[in-house]
Protein backbone atom coordinates (compact mmCIF):
# COMPACT_ATOMS: atom_id res chain seq x y z
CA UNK A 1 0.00 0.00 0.00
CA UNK A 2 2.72 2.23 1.00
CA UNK A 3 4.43 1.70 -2.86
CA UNK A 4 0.58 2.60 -4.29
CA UNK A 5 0.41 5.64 -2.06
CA UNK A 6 4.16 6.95 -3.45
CA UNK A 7 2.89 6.25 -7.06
CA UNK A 8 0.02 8.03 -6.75
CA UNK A 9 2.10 10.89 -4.66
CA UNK A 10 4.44 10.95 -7.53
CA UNK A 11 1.73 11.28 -10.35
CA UNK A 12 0.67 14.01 -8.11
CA UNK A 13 3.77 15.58 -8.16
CA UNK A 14 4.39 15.23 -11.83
CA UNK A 15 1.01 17.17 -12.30
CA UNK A 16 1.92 19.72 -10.29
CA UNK A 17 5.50 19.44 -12.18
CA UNK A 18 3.71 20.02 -15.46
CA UNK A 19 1.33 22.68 -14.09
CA UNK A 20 4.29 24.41 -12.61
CA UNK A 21 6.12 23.73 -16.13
CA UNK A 22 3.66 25.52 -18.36
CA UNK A 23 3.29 28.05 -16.09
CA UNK A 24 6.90 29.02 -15.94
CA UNK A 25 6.86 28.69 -20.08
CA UNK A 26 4.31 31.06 -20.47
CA UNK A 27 6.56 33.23 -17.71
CA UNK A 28 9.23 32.92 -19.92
CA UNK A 29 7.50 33.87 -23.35
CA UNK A 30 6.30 36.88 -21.46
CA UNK A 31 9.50 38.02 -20.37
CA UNK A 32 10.74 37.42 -24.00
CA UNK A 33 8.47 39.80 -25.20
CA UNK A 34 8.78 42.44 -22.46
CA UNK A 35 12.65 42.42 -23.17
CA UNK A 36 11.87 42.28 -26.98
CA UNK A 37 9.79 45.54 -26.50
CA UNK A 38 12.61 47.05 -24.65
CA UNK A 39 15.03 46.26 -26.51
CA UNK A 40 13.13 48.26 -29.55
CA UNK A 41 12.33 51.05 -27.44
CA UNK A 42 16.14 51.24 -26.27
CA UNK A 43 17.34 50.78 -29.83
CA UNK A 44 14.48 53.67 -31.19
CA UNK A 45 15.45 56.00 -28.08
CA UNK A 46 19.33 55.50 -28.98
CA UNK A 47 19.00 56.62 -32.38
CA UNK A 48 17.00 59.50 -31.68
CA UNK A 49 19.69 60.39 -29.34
CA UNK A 50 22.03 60.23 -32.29
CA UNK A 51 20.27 61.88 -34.32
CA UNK A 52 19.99 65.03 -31.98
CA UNK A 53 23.24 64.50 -30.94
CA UNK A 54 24.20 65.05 -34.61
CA UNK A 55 22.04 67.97 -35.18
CA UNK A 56 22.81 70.09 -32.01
CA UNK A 57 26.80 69.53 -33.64
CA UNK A 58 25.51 71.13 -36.55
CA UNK A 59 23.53 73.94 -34.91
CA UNK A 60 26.27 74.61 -32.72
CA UNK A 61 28.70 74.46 -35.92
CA UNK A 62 26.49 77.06 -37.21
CA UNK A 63 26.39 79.26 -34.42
CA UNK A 64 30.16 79.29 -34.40
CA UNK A 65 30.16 79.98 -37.90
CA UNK A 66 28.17 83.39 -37.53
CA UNK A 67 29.18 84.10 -34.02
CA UNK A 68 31.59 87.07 -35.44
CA UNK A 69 29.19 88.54 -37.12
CA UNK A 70 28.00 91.43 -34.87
CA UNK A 71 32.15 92.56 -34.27
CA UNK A 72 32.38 92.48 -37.82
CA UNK A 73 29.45 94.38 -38.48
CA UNK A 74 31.38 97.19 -35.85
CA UNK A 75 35.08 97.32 -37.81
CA UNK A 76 33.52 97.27 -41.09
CA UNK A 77 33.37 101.40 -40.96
CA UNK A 78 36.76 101.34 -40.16
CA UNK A 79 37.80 99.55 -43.24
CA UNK A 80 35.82 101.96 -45.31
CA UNK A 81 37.54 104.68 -43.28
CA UNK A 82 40.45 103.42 -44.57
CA UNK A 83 39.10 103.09 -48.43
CA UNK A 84 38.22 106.67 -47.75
CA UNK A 85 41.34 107.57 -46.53
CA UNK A 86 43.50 105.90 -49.41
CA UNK A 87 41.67 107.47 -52.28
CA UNK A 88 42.47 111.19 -50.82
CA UNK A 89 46.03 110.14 -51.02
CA UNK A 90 48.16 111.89 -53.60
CA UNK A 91 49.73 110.71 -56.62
CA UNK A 92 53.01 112.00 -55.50
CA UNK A 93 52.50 110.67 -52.29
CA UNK A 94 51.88 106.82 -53.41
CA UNK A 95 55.95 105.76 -53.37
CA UNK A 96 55.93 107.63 -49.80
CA UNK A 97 57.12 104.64 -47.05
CA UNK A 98 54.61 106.36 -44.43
CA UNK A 99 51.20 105.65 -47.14
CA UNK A 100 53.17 101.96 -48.13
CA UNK A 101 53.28 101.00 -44.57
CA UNK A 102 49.33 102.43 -44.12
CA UNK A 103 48.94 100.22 -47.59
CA UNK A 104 49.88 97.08 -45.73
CA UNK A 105 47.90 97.73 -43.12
CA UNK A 106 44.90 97.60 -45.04
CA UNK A 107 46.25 94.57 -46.78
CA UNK A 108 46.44 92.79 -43.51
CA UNK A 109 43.10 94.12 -42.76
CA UNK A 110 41.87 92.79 -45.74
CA UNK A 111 43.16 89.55 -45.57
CA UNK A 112 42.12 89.22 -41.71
CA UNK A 113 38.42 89.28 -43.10
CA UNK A 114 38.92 87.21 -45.54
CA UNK A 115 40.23 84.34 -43.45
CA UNK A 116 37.10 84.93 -41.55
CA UNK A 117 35.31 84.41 -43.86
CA UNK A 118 33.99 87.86 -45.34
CA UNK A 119 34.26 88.82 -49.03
CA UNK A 120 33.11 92.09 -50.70
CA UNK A 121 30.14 92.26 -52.75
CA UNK A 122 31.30 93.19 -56.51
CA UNK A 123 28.97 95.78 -58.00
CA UNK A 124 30.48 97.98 -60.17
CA UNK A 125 28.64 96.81 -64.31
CA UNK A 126 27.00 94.32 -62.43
CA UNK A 127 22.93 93.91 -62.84
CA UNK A 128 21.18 95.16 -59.96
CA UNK A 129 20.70 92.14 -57.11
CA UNK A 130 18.01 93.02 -54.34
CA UNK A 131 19.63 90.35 -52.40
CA UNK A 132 22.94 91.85 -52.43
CA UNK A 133 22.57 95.58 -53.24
CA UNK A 134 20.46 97.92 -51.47
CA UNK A 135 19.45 101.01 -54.20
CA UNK A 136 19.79 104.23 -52.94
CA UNK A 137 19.22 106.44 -56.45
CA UNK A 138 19.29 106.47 -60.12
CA UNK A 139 22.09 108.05 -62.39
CA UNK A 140 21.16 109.43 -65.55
CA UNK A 141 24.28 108.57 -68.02
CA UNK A 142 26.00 111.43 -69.88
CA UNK A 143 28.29 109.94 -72.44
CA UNK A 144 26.26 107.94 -75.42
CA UNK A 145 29.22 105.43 -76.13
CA UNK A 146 29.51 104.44 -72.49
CA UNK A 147 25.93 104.16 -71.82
CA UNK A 148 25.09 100.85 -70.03
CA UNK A 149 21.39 99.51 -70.03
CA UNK A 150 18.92 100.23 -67.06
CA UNK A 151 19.39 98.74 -63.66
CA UNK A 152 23.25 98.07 -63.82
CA UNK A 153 25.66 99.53 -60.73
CA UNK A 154 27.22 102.52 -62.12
CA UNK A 155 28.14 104.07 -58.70
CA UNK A 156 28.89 102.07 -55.22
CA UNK A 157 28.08 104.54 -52.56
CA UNK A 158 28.74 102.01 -49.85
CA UNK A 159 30.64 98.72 -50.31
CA UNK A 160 28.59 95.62 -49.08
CA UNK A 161 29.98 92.59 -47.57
CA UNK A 162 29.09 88.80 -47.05
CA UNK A 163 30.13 86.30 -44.14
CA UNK A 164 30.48 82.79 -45.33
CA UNK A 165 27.54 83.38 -48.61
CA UNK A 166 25.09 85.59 -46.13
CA UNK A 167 25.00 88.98 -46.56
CA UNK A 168 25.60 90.80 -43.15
CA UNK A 169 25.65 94.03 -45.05
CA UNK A 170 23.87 94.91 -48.50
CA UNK A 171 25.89 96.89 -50.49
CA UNK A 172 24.55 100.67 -51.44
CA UNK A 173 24.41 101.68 -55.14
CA UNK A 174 23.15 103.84 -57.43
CA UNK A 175 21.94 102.34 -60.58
CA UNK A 176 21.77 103.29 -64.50
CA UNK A 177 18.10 104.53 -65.93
């Protein structure tokens, strides 16, 4: 009797086994899946992260890029103090060391804003540009053989400048009717 009751205890333990078994399975599917759907998420949130990670670099890259823009904007007059101040020099006076050495300084100015990244807007013959030029009259042409058609730069009143392809200041011209 004793060997009938541990069969039957045994049977009862395999049900309980098998119970327990399944159970656990379906346990482990679920977890499966949980860590599936985390796994996405992580994967989804990681390359979001990237991909703001990238764009803040180019934002900031940006930023940097114009940053010099408003102290730019402030010695620009002083370069065109300095265009100013070269064409009132005299012929005579051109070989004179004191102009050559106030020459090279505008050279070096020059070439200062052009490592930064500034270039002067050409005018002179060109066709009027609204998004370069800024028109500040009309000039009505005098000699018949140089006559140029209407809306060309005949006269740059103020030079214009841009910083890496934006204009930070339009250039001011007077045009041909």
């Amino acid at each position: 009797m004793k060997e009938e009751q541990k069969e039957e205890q045994k049977k009862d333990d395999n049900k309980i086994d098998n119970n327990e078994v399944e159970e656990l399975k379906k346990q482990i599917e679920e977890t499966g899946e949980k860590c599936e759907e985390y796994l996405a998420g992580w994967k989804r949130e990681r390359a979001d992260f990237l991909n703001y990670k990238k764009e803040e670099s180019e934002r900031i890259g940006c930023f940097a890029k114009y940053a010099n823009e408003e102290l730019i904007l402030k010695i620009l007059p002083i370069l065109d103090n300095i265009c100013l101040a070269e064409l009132h020099v005299p012929k005579d006076k051109k070989n004179d060391m004191l102009v050559e050495g106030f020459l090279q300084i505008k050279k070096q100015f020059l070439d200062f804003l052009q490592k930064e990244g500034i270039e002067e807007i050409k005018t002179i013959g060109e066709k009027f540009d609204p998004n370069f030029m800024e028109a500040v009259g009309e000039v009505e042409q005098k000699i018949e053989n140089e006559k140029q058609e209407a809306g060309t730069v005949v006269e740059e009143i103020q030079k214009g400048y841009t910083l890496h392809g934006k204009v930070i200041r339009p250039a001011k011209v007077k045009t041909a009717k």
